[in-house]
Each structure stands twice: as structure tokens, then as C-alpha cells.
C-alpha atoms as a PDB file:
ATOM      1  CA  UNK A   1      18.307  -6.819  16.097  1.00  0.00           C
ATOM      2  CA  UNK A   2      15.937  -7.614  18.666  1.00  0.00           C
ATOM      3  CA  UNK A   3      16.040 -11.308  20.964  1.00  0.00           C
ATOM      4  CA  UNK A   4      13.193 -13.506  21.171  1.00  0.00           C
ATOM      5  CA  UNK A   5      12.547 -16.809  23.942  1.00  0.00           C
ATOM      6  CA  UNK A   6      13.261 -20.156  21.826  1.00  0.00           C
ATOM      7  CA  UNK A   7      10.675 -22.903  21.533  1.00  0.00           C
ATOM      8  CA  UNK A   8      11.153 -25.961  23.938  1.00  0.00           C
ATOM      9  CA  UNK A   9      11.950 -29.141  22.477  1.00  0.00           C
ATOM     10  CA  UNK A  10      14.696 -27.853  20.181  1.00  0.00           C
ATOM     11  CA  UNK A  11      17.239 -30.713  19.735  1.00  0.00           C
ATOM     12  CA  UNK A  12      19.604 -32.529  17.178  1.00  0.00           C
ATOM     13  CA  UNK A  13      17.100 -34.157  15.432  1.00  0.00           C
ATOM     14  CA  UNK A  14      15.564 -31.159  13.964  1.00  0.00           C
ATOM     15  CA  UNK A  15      18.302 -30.444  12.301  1.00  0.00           C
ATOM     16  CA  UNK A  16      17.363 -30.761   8.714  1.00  0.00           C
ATOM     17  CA  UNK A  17      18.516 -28.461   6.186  1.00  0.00           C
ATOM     18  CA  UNK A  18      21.561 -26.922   5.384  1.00  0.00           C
ATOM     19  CA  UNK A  19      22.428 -23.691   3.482  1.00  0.00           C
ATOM     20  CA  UNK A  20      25.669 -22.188   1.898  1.00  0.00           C
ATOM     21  CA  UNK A  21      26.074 -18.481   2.662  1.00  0.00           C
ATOM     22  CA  UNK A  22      28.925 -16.282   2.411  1.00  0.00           C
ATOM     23  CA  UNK A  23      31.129 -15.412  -0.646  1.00  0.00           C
ATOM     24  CA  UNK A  24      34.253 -16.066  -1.963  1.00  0.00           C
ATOM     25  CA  UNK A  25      35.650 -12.698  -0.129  1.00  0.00           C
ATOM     26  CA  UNK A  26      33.564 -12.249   2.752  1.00  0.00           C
ATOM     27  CA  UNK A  27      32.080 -14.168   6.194  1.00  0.00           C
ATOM     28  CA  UNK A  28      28.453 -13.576   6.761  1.00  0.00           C
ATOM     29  CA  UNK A  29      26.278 -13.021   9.398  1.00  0.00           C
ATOM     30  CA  UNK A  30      29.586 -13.203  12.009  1.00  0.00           C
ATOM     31  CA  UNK A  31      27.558 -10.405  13.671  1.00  0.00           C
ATOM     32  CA  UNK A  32      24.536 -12.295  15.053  1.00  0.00           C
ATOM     33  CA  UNK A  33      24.520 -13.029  18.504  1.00  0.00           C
ATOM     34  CA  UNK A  34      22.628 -16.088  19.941  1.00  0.00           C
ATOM     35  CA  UNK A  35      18.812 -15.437  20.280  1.00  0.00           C
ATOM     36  CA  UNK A  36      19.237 -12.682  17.994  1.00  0.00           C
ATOM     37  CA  UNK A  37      16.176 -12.159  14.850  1.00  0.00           C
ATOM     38  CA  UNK A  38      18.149 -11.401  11.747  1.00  0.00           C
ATOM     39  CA  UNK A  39      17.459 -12.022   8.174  1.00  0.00           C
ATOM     40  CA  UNK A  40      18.567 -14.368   5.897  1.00  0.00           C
ATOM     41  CA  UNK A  41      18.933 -13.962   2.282  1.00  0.00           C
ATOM     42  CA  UNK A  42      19.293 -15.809  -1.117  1.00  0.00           C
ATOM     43  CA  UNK A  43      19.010 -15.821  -4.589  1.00  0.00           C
ATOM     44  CA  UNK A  44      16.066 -14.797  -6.502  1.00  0.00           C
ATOM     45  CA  UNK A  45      16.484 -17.872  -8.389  1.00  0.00           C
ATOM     46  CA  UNK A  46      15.486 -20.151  -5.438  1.00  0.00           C
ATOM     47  CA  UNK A  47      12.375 -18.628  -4.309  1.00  0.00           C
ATOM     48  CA  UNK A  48      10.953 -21.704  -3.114  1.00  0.00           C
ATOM     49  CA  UNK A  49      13.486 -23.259  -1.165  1.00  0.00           C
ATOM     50  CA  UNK A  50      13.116 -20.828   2.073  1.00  0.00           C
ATOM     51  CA  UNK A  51       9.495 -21.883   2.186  1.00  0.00           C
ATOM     52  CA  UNK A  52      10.297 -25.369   2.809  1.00  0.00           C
ATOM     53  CA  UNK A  53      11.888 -25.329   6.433  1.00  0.00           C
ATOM     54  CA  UNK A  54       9.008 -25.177   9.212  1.00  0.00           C
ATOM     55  CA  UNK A  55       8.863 -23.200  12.301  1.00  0.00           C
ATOM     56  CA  UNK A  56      11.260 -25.089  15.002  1.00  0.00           C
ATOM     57  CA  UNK A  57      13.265 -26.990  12.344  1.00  0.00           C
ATOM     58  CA  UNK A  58      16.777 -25.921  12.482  1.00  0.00           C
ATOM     59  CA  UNK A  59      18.782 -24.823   9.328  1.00  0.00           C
ATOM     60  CA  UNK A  60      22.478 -25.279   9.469  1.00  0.00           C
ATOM     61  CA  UNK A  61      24.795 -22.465   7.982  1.00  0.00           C
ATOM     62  CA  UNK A  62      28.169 -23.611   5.710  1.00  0.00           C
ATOM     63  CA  UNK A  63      30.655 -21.398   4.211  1.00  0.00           C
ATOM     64  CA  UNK A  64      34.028 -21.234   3.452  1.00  0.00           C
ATOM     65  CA  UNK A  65      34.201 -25.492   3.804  1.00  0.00           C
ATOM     66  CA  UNK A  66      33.298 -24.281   8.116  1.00  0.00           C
ATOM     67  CA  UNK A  67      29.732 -24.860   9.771  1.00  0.00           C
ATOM     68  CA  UNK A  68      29.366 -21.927  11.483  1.00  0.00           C
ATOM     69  CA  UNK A  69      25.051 -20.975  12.368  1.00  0.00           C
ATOM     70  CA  UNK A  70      22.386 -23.249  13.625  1.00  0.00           C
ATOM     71  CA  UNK A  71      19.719 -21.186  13.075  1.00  0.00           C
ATOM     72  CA  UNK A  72      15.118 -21.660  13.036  1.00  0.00           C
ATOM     73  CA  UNK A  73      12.739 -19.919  11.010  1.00  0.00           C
ATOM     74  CA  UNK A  74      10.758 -17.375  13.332  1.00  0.00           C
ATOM     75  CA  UNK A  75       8.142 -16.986  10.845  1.00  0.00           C
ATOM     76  CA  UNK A  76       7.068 -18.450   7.406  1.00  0.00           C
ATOM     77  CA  UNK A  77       6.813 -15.268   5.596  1.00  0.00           C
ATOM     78  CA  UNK A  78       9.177 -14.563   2.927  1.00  0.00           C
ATOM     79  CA  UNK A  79      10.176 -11.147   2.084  1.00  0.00           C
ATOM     80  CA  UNK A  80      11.929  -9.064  -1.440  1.00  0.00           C
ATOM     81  CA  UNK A  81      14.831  -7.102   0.200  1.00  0.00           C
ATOM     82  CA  UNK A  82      16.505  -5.112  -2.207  1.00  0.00           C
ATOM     83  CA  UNK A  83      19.305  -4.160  -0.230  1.00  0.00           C
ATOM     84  CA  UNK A  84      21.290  -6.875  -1.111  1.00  0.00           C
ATOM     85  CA  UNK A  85      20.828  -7.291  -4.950  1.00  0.00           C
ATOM     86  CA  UNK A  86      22.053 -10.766  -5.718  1.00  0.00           C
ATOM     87  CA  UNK A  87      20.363 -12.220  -2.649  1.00  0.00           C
ATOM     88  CA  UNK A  88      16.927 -10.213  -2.244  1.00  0.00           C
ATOM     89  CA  UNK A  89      14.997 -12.716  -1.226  1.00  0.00           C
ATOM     90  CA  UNK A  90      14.786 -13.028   2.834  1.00  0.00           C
ATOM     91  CA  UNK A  91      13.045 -14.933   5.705  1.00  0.00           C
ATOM     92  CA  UNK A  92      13.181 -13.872   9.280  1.00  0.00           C
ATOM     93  CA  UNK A  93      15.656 -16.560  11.322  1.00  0.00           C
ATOM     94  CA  UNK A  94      16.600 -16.612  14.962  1.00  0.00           C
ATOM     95  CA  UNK A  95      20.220 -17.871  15.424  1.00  0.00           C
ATOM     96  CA  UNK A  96      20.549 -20.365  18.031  1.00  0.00           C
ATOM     97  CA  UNK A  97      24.047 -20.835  17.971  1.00  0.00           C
ATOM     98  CA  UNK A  98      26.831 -19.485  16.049  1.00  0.00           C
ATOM     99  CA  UNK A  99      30.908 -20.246  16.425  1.00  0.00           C
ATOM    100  CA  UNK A 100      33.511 -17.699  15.753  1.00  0.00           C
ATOM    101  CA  UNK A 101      35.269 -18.656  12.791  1.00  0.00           C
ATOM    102  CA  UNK A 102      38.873 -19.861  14.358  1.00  0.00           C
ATOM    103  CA  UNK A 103      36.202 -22.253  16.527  1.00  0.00           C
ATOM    104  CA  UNK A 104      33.918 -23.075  13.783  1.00  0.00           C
ATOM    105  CA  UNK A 105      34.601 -26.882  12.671  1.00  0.00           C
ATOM    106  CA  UNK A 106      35.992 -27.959   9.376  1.00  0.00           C
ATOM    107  CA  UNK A 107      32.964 -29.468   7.240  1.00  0.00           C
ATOM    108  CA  UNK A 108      34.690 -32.533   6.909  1.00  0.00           C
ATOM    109  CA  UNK A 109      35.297 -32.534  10.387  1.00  0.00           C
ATOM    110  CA  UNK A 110      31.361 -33.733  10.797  1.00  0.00           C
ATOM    111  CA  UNK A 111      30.497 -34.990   7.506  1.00  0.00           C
ATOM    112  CA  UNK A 112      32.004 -37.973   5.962  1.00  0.00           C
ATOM    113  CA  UNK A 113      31.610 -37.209   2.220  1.00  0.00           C
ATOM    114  CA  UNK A 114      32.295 -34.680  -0.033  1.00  0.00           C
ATOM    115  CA  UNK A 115      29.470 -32.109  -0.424  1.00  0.00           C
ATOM    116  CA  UNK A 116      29.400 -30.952  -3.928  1.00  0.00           C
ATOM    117  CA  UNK A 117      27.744 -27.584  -4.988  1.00  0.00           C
ATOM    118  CA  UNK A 118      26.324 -24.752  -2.855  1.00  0.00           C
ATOM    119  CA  UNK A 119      23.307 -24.951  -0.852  1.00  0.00           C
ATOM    120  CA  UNK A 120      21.389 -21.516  -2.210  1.00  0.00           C
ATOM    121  CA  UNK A 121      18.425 -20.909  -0.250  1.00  0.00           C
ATOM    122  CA  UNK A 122      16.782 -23.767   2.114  1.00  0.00           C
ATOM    123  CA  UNK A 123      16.203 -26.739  -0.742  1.00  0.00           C
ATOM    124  CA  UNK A 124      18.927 -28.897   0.588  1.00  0.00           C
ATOM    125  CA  UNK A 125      18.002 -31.407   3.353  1.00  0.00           C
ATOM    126  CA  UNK A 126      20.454 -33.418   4.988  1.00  0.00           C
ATOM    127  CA  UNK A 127      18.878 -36.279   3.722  1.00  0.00           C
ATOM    128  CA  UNK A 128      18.860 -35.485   0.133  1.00  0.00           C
ATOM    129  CA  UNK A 129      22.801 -35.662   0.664  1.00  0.00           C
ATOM    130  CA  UNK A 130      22.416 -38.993   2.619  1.00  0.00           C
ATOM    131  CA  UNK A 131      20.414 -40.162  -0.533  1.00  0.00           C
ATOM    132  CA  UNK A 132      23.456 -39.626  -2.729  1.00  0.00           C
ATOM    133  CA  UNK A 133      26.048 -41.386   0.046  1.00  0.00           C
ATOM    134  CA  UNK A 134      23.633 -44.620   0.946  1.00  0.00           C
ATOM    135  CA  UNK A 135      25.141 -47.102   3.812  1.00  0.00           C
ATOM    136  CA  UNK A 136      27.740 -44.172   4.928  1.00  0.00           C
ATOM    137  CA  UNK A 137      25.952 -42.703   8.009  1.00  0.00           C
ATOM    138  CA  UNK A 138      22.467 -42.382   9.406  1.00  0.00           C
ATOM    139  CA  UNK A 139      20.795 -39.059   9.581  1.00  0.00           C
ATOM    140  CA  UNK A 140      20.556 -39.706  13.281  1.00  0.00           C
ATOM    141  CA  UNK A 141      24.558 -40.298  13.521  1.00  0.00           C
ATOM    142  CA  UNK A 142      24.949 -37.075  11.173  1.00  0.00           C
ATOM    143  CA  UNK A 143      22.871 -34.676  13.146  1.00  0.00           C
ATOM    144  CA  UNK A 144      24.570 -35.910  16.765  1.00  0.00           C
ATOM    145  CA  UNK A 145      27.745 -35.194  14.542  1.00  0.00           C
ATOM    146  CA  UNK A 146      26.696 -31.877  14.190  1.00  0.00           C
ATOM    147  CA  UNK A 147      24.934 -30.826  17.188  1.00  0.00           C
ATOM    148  CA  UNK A 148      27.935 -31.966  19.277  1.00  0.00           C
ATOM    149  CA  UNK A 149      30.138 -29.929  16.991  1.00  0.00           C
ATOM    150  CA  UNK A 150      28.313 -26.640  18.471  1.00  0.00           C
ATOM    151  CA  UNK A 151      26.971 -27.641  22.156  1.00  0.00           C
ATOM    152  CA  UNK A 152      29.565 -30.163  23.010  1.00  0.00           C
ATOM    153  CA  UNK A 153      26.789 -32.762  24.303  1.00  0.00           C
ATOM    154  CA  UNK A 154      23.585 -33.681  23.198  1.00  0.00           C
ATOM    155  CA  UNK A 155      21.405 -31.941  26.001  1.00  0.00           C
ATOM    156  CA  UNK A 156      18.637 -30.053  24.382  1.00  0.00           C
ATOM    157  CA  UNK A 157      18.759 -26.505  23.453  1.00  0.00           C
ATOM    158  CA  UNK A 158      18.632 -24.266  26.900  1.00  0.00           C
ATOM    159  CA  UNK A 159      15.172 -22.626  26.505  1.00  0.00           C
ATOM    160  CA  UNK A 160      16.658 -20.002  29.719  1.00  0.00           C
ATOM    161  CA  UNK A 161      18.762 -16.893  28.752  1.00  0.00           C
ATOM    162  CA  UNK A 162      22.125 -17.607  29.939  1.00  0.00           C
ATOM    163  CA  UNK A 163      22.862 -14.297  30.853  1.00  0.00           C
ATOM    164  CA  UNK A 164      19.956 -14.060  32.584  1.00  0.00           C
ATOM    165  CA  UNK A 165      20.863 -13.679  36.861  1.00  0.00           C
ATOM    166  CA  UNK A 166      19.055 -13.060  39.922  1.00  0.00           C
ATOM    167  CA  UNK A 167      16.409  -9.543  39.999  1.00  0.00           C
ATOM    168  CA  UNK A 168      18.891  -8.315  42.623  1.00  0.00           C
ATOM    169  CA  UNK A 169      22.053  -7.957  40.390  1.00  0.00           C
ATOM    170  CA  UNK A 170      19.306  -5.303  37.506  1.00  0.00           C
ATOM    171  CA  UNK A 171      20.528  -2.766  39.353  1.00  0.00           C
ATOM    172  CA  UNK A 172      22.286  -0.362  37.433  1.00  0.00           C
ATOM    173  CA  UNK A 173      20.386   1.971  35.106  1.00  0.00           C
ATOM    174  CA  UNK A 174      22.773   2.612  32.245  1.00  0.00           C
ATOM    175  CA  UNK A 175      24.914   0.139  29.748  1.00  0.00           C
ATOM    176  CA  UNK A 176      27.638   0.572  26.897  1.00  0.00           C
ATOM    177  CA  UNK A 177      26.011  -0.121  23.699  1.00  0.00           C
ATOM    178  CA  UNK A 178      26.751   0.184  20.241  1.00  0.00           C
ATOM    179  CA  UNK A 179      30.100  -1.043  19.933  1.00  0.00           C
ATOM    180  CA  UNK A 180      31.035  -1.541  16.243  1.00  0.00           C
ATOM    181  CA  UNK A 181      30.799  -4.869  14.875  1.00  0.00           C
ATOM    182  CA  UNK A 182      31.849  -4.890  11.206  1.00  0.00           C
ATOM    183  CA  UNK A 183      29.609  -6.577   9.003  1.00  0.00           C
ATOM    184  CA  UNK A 184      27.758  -6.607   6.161  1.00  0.00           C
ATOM    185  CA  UNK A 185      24.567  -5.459   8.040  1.00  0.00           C
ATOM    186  CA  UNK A 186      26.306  -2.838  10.111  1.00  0.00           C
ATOM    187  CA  UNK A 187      24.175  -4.572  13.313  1.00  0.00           C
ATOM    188  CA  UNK A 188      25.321  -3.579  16.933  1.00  0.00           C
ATOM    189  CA  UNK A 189      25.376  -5.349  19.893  1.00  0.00           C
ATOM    190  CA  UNK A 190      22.459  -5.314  22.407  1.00  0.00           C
ATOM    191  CA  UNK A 191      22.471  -5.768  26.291  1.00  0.00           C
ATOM    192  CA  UNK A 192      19.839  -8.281  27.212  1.00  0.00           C
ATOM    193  CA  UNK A 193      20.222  -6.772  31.232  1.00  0.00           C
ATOM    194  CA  UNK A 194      19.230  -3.632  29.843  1.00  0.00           C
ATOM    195  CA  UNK A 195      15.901  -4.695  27.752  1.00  0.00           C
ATOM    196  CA  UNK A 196      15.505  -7.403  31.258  1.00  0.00           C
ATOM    197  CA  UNK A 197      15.483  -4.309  33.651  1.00  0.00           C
ATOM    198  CA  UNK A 198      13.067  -2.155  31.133  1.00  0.00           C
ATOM    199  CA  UNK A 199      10.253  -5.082  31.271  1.00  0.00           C
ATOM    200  CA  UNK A 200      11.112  -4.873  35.064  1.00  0.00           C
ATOM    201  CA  UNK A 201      10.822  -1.823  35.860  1.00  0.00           C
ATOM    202  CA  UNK A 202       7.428  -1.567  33.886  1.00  0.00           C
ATOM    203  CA  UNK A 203       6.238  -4.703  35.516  1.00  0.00           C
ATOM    204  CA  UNK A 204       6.653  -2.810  38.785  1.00  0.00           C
ATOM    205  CA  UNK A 205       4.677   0.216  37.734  1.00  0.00           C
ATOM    206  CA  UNK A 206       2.514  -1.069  35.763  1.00  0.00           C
ATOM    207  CA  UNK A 207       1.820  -4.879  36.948  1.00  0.00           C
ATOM    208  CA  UNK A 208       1.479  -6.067  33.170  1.00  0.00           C
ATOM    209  CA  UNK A 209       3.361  -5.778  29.939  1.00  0.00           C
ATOM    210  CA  UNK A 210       1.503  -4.094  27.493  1.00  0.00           C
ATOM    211  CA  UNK A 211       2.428  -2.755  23.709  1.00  0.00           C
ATOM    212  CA  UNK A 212       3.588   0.857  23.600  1.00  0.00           C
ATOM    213  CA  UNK A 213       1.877   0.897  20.331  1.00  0.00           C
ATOM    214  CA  UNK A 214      -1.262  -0.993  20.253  1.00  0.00           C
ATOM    215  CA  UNK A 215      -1.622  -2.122  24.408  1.00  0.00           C
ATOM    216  CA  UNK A 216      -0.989  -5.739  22.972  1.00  0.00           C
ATOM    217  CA  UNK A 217      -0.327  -8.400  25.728  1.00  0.00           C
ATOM    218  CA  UNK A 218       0.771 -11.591  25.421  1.00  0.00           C
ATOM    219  CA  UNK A 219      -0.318 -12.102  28.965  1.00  0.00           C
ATOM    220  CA  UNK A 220      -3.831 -11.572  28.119  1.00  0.00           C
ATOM    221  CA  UNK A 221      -4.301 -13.168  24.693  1.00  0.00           C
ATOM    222  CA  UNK A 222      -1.978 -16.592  25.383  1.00  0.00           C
ATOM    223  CA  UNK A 223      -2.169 -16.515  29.445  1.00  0.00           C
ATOM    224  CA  UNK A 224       0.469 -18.477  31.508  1.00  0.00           C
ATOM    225  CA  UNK A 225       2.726 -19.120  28.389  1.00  0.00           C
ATOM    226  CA  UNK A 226       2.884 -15.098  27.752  1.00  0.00           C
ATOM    227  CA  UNK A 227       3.901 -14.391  30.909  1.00  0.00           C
ATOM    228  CA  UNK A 228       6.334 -11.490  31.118  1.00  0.00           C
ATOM    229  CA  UNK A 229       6.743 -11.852  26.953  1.00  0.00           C
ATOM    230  CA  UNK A 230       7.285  -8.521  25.287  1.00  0.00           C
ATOM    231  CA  UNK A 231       9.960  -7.272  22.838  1.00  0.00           C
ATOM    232  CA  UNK A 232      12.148  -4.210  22.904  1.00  0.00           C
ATOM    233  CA  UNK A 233      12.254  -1.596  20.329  1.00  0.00           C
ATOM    234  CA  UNK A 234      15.851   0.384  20.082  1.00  0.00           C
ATOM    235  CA  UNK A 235      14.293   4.460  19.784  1.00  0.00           C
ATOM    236  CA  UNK A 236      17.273   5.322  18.789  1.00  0.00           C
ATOM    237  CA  UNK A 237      18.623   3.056  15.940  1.00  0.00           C
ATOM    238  CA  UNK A 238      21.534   1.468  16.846  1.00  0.00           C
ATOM    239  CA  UNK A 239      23.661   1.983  13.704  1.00  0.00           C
ATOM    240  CA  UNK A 240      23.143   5.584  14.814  1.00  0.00           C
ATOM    241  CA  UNK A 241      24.770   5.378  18.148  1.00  0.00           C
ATOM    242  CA  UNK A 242      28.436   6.303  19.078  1.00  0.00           C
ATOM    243  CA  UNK A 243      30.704   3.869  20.055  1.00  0.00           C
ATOM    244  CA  UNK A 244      30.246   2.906  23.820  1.00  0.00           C
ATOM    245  CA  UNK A 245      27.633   5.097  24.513  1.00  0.00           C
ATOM    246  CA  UNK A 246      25.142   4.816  27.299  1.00  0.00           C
ATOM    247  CA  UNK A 247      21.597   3.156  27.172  1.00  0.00           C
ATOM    248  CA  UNK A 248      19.121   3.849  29.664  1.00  0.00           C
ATOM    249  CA  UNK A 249      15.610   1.962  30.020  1.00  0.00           C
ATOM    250  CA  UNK A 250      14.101   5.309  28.339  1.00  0.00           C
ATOM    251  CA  UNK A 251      15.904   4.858  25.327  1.00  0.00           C
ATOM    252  CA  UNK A 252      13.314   1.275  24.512  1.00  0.00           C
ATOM    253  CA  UNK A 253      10.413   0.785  24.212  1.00  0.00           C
ATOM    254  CA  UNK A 254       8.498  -2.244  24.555  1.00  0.00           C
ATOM    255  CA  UNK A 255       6.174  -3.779  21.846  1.00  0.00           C
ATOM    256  CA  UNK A 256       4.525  -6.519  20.665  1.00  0.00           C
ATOM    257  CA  UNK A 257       6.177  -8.536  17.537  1.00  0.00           C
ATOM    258  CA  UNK A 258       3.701  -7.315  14.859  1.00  0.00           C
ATOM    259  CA  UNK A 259       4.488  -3.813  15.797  1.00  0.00           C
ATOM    260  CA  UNK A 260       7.776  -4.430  15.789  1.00  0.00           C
ATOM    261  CA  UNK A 261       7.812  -5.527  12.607  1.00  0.00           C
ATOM    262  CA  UNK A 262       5.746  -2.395  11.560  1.00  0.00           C
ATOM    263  CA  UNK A 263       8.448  -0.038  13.341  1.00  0.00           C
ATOM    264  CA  UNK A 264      11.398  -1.276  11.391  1.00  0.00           C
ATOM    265  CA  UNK A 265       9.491  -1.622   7.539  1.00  0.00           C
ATOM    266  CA  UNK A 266      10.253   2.085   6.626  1.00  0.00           C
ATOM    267  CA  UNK A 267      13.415   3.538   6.400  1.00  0.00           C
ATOM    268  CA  UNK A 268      14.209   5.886   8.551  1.00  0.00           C
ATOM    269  CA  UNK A 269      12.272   4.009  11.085  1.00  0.00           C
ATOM    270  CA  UNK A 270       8.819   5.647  11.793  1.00  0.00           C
ATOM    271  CA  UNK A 271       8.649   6.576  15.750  1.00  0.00           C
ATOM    272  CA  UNK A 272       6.398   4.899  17.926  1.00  0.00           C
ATOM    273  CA  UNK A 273       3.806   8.289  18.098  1.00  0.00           C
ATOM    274  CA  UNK A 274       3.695   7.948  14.427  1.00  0.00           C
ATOM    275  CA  UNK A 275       2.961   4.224  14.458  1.00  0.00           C
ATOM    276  CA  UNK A 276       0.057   4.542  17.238  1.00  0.00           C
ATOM    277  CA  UNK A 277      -1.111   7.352  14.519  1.00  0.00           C
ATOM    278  CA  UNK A 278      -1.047   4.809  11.720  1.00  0.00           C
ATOM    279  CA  UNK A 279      -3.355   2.301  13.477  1.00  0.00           C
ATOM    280  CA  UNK A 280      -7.177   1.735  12.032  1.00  0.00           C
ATOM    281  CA  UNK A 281      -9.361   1.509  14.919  1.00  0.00           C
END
């Protein structure tokens, strides 16, 4: 699950849809971190719905009767993923902020009516509910509602890491990873200090960020706004690693988004040699 930097401007008033996940007997996506790329999935029945959320609107997460994701749409392609049956169809999300369920508030804790029915896929705005509970609450009043619910204020959405520190403390040159999170996706956790001191240490070598695959850079194509923008690429998959085991800046490898994409379409993943093999020049 890789981390990406979040568009500026994100604030309560994109907050526009909402969507019912989970099941009767499980909690999902508890796994995603904050920044993390993961996919989310719904019925086959709904295959429009997913389409209709932009990139930088914000699509809030409900199950169990608890709001518990704010999540964006990284891209607007939607995918057939078979490896959930009842919900194969997916769309790439980034999670901007997700509450651990004893934290997670009560949905009548933020909304003042009764929401009847599930949300399945992305159809339901928060409007369309205000349309069926006229003179209640404004859409403005329900998306402060929420955003406080999960930031505590209404400052906008902190485009910075918040793990990120001073150069001086990327010191060390290995980090636990792969502790087991149990979830329906069987993700692992990732250390952003490790992928930070990878671009770093490239950076100092190199004096650009280029694509291990295809010698992409973001630097190049978008200038000043691609600054120092790369992703990292886990060699070794992380489902595959032993419980607190140790990382090093040799086990990534950095890579623009496309290829990234590429890297994790075939099961087992393809290596990075056999992707740069795969490219029509």
C-alpha cells in the first residue's frame, strides 16, 4: 500500500458523498493508514455510482451505524477485481483520515435524521439525503458536523506528512516492518522514514529522482510542483515478510505512479527487471 502527497485545498466542504461498507460480521478497511492508496470496492450492481465522485472530492465511509474513513478518489478509473466476489467492482482511493472504531463517532452523533438504506457504491450525496430532510440542516452545517467529528477543528487538511522531521533525525538505515494487521486485505504497515531516507539517499547520489523502471521524473515533466515526488515500490511484498523484520533502503525501489501501477497488476508481482523488459520503446 504505497502513500501519496494530498492535493491542497482539501476542506469540509468537499465532503460530498457518502458510502456504506462493511458487513454485518466484519469492519472494513480498519487497516488503512492515513495517506495510504487502497481500493475500494462495491457491488456489481452499482457500476455507475463510483464514477460520479471527482478527483479531490471527499467520500465519507459508514458502517456499523459509525463514520469511520474520509477518503478522495486518486484516479477516475474503475477497475473488475475479482477477489472479492460480491463487491468486484473497485476505484483507487487515498484515505485521508480514518478513526479506530472505539473513537469512531456514532452516525447520529453528526447527523440529525435517520439514514435509511445502505449507501452501495458512490451514488449517495449528502445532499440527496438533505433533499429528503428539507429545513433540518444545511449541507454547510452537516459537513462542519462531520469534518469536526474527525479533525477536531475546521483547519484545512495538512498537505505536510506529520511524521515527517528534520533530514538530521533519517539516520538510521534499517526499520521493523511488516507487523500483522488483520484484515480483509492482509495489508502491512509501511514506514514513511524509511521510503523518506530512500528518496534521500538517491537525491544525494544522484541529484534527481528518476523511475527505476522507465527514468520518469516528475521533476522534469511538472517542474517546481514535482519536486522530490516519486513513489516507493515494496521488492519484497509485504504480505510476504515476517513479523518485525528489518527494511533497508535496498529493499524499495522508487517509481513513477504508472509503473507502479504496472508492478502490482500481475500476481505474483512481476520484478522491476522484468517490467523495464516489458516496455515498447
Amino acid at each position: 500500500m504505497s502513500q501519496v502527497l494530498i492535493p491542497e485545498n482539501i476542506n469540509y466542504k468537499k465532503i460530498l458523498w457518502l458510502k456504506e461498507v462493511g458487513g454485518p460480521d466484519r469492519w472494513a478497511y480498519m487497516d488503512v493508514n492515513e495517506r495510504d492508496i487502497f481500493d475500494l470496492h462495491w457491488p456489481k450492481t452499482s457500476p455507475k455510482y463510483p464514477a460520479k465522485a471527482a478527483i479531490g472530492d471527499i467520500i465519507l465511509l459508514k458502517q456499523h451505524r459509525k463514520l469511520t474513513h474520509l477518503v478522495i478518489p486518486y484516479s477516475n478509473q474503475v477497475f473488475e477485481r475479482f477477489i472479492m466476489p460480491r463487491w468486484p467492482m473497485a476505484r483507487e482511493v487515498i484515505c485521508l483520515r480514518k478513526l479506530d472504531i472505539d473513537s469512531a463517532p456514532w452516525l447520529n452523533q453528526v447527523f440529525p435524521f435517520s439514514l435509511q438504506g445502505g449507501a452501495h457504491g458512490i451514488g449517495y450525496s449528502l445532499q440527496s439525503f438533505l433533499n429528503s430532510h428539507p429545513g433540518i440542516i444545511t449541507l454547510d452545517q452537516l459537513q462542519k458536523n462531520i469534518w469536526r467529528a474527525f479533525f477536531s477543528s475546521l483547519e484545512p487538511f495538512p498537505v505536510k506528512l506529520q511524521d515527517e522531521s528534520p533530514e538530521d533525525e533519517y539516520t538510521v538505515e534499517e526499520f521493523p516492518e511488516g507487523k500483522p494487521i488483520q484484515s480483509l486485505h492482509l495489508r502491512r504497515e509501511r514506514n514513511a522514514k524509511l521510503v523518506k531516507l530512500k528518496k534521500d539517499t538517491v537525491l544525494k547520489q544522484k541529484g534527481i529522482l528518476k523511475c527505476e523502471v522507465c527514468q520518469f521524473s516528475f521533476l522534469d515533466k511538472y517542474g517546481d510542483i514535482g519536486q522530490n515526488f516519486i513513489e516507493a515500490h515494496h521488492i519484497v511484498p509485504l504480505s510476504e515478510l515476517k513479523p518485525e523484520s528489518m527494511n533497508t533502503i535496498d529493499d524499495l525501489a522508487l517509481v513513477c505512479s504508472n509503473c507502479h501501477r504496472m508492478l502490482h497488476k500481475i500476481r505474483p508481482w512481476i520484478t522491476v527487471d522484468q517490467l523495464k523488459e516489458r516496455l515498447i520503446t
